[in-house]
C-alpha atoms as a PDB file:
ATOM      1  CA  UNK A   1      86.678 105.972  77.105  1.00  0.00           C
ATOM      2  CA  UNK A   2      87.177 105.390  80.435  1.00  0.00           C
ATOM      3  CA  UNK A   3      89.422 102.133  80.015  1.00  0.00           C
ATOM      4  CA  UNK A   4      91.114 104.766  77.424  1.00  0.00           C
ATOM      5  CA  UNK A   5      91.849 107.450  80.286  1.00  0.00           C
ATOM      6  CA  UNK A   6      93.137 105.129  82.884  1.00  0.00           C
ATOM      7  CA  UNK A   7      95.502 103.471  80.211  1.00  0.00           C
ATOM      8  CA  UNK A   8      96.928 106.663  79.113  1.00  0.00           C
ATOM      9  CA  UNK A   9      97.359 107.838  83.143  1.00  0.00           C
ATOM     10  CA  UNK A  10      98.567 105.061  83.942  1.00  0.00           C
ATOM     11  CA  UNK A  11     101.276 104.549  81.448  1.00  0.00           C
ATOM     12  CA  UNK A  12     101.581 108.319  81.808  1.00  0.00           C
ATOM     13  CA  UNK A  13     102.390 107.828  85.134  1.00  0.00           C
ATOM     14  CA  UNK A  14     104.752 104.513  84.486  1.00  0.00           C
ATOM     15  CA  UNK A  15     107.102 106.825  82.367  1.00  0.00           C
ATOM     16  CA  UNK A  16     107.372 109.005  85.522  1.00  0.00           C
ATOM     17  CA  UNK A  17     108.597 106.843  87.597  1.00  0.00           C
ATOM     18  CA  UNK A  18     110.764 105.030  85.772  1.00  0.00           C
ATOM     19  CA  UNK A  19     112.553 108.833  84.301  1.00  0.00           C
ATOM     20  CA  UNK A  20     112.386 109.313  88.222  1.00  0.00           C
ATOM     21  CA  UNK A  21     114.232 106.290  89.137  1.00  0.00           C
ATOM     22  CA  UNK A  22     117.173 106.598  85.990  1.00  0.00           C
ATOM     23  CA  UNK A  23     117.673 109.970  87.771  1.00  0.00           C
ATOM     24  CA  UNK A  24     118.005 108.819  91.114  1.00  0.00           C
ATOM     25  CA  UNK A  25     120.335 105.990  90.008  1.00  0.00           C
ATOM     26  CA  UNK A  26     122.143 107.894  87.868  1.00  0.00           C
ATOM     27  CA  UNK A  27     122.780 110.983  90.947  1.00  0.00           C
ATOM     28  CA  UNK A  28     123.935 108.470  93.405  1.00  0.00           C
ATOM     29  CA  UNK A  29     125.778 106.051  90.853  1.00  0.00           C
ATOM     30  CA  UNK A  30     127.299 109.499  90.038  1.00  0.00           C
ATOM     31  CA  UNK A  31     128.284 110.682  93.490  1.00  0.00           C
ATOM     32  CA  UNK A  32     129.249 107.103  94.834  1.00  0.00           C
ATOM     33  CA  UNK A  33     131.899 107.330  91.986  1.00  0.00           C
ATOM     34  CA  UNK A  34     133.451 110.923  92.733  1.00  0.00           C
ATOM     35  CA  UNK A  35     133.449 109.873  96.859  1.00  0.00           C
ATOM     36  CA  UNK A  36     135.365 107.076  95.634  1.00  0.00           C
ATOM     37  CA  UNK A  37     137.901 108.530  93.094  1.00  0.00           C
ATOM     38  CA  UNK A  38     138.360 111.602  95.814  1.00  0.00           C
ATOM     39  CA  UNK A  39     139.486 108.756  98.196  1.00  0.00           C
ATOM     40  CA  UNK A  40     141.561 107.045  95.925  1.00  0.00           C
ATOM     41  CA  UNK A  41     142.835 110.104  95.305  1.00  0.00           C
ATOM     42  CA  UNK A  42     143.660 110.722  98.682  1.00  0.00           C
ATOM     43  CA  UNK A  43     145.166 107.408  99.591  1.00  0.00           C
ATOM     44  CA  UNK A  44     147.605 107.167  96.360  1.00  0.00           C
ATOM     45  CA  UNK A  45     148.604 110.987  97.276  1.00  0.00           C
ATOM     46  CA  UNK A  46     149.452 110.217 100.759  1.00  0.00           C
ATOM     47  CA  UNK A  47     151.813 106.646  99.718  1.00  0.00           C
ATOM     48  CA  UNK A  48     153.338 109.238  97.118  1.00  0.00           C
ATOM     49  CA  UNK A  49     154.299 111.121  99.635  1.00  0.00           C
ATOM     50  CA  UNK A  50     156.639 108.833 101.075  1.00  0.00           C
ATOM     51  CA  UNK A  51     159.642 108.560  98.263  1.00  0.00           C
ATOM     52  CA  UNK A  52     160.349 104.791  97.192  1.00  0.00           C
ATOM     53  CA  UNK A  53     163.645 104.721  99.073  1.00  0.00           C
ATOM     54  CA  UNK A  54     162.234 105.903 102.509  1.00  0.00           C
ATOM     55  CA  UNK A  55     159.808 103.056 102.139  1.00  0.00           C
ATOM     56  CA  UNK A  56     162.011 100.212 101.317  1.00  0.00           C
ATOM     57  CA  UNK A  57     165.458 101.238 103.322  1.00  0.00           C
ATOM     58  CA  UNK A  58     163.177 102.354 106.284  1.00  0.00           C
ATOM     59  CA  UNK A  59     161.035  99.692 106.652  1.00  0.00           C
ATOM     60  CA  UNK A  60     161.876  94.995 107.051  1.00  0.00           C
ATOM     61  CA  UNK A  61     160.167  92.880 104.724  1.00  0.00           C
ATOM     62  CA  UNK A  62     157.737  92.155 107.310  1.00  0.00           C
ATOM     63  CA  UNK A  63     156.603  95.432 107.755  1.00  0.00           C
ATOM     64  CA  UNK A  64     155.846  95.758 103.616  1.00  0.00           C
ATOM     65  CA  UNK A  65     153.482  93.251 104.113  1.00  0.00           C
ATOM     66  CA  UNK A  66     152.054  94.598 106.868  1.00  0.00           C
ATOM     67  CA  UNK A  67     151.267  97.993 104.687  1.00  0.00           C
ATOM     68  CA  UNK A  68     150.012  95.805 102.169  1.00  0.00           C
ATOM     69  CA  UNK A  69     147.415  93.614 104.207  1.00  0.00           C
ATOM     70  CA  UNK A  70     146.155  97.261 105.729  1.00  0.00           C
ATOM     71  CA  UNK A  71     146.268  99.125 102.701  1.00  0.00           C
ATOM     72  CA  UNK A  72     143.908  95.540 101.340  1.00  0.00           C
ATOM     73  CA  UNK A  73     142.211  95.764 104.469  1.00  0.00           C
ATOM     74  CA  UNK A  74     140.672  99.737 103.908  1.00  0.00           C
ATOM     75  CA  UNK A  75     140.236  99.186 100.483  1.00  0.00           C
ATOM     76  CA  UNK A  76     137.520  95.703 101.435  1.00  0.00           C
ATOM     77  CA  UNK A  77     136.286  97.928 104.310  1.00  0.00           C
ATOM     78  CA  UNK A  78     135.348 101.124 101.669  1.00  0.00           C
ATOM     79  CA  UNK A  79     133.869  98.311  99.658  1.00  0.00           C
ATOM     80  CA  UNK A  80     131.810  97.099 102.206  1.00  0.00           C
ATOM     81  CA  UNK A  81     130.662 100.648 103.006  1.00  0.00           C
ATOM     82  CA  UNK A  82     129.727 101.585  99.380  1.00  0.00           C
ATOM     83  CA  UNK A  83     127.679  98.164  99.540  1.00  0.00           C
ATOM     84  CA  UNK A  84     125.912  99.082 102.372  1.00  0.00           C
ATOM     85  CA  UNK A  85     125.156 102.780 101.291  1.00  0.00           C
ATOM     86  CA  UNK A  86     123.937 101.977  98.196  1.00  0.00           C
ATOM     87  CA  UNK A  87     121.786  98.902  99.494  1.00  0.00           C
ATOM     88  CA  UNK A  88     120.029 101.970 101.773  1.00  0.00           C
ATOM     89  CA  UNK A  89     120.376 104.243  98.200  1.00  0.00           C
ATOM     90  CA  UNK A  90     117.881 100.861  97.013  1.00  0.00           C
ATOM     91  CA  UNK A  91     115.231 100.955  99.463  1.00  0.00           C
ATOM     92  CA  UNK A  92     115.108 104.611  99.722  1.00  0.00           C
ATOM     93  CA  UNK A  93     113.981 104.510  95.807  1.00  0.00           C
ATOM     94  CA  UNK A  94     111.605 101.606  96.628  1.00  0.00           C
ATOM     95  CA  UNK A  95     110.023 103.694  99.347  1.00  0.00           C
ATOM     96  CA  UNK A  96     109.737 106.313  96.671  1.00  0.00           C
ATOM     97  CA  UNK A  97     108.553 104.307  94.021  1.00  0.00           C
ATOM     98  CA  UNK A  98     105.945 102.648  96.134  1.00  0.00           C
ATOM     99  CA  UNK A  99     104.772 105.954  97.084  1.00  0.00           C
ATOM    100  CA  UNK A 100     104.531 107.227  93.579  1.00  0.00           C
ATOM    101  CA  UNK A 101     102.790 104.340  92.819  1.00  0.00           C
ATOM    102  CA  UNK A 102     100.065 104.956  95.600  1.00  0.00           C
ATOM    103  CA  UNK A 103      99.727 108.520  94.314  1.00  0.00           C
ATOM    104  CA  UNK A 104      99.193 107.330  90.920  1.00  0.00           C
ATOM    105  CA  UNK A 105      96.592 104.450  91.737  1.00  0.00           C
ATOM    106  CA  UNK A 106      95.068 107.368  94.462  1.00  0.00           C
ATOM    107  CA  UNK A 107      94.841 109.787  91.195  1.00  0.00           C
ATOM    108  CA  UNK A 108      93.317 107.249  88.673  1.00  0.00           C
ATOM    109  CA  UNK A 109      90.530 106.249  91.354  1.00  0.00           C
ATOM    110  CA  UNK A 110      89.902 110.219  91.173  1.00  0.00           C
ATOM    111  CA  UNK A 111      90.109 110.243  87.250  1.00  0.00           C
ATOM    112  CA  UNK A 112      87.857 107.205  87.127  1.00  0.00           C
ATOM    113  CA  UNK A 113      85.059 109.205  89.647  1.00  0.00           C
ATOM    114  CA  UNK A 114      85.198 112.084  87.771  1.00  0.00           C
ATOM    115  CA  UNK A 115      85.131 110.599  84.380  1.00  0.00           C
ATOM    116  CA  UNK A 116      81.943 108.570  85.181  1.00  0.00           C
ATOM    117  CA  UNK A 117      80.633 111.905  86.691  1.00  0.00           C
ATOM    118  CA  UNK A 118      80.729 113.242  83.220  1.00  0.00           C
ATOM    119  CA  UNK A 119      79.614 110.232  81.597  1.00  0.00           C
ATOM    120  CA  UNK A 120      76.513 109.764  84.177  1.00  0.00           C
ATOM    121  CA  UNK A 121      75.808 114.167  83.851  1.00  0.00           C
ATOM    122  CA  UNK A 122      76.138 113.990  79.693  1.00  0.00           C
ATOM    123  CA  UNK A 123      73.582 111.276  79.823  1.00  0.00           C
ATOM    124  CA  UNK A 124      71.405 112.917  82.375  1.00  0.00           C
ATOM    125  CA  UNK A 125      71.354 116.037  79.866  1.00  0.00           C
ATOM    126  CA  UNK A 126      70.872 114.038  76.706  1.00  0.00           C
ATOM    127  CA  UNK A 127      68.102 112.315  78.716  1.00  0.00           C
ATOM    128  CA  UNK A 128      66.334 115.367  79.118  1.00  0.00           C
ATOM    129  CA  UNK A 129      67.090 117.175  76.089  1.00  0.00           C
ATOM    130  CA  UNK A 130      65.305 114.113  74.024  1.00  0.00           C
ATOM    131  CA  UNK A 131      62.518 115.007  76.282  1.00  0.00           C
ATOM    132  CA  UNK A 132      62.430 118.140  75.329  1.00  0.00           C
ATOM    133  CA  UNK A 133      62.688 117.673  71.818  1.00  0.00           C
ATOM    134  CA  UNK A 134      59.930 114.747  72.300  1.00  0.00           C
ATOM    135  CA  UNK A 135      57.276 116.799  73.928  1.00  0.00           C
ATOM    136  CA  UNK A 136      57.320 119.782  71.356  1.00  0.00           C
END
């Protein structure tokens, strides 16, 4: 019975965390994506901006180039940046996770007390009630 309970919390508790962690993934893999499209948004709005004939009358070849390696450049360095936010989004959830999983082991110790509690006080009163019935 006992082995019983501590299955059922524990795998209880197993389908927590993991419905926990899909939903953190999927909130951050969600806004990571918008913060991204927003600034690609931004960027290909502002190069728009400038008409094709502007850019290619107004600036040498040299100076295309020079667009080009910067506009590479911030596009490797927002790369970078996502890679680093969502290594911290990763050990934030691990923090979590290892918490939840201290809470859980904390709550099946407590489950475990109180189940042989029961166990020790139904025996205790069977005890005596086959006393009683013996001695009348």
């Amino acid at each position: 019975l006992e082995r019983e309970m501590r299955e059922t919390m524990e795998n209880e508790m197993q389908s927590r965390l993991e419905h926990h962690r899909r939903t953190l993934r999927e909130r951050y893999d969600t806004e990571v994506e918008k913060e991204v499209r927003d600034r690609l948004g931004k960027e290909k709005r502002e190069w728009e901006r400038q008409s094709q004939e502007e850019r290619v009358l107004s600036r040498p070849e040299g100076a295309n180039r020079a667009v080009d390696e910067a506009v590479t450049e911030a596009v490797e360095k927002e790369r970078e940046r996502a890679r680093l936010e969502m290594m911290r989004v990763r050990e934030g959830i691990k923090k979590v996770l290892e918490r939840e999983r201290k809470l859980m082991r904390e709550q099946v110790k407590q489950a475990t007390v109180q189940v042989r509690e029961w166990v020790a006080k139904q025996r205790e009163v069977q005890q005596q009630q086959q006393l009683l019935s013996g001695g009348q």
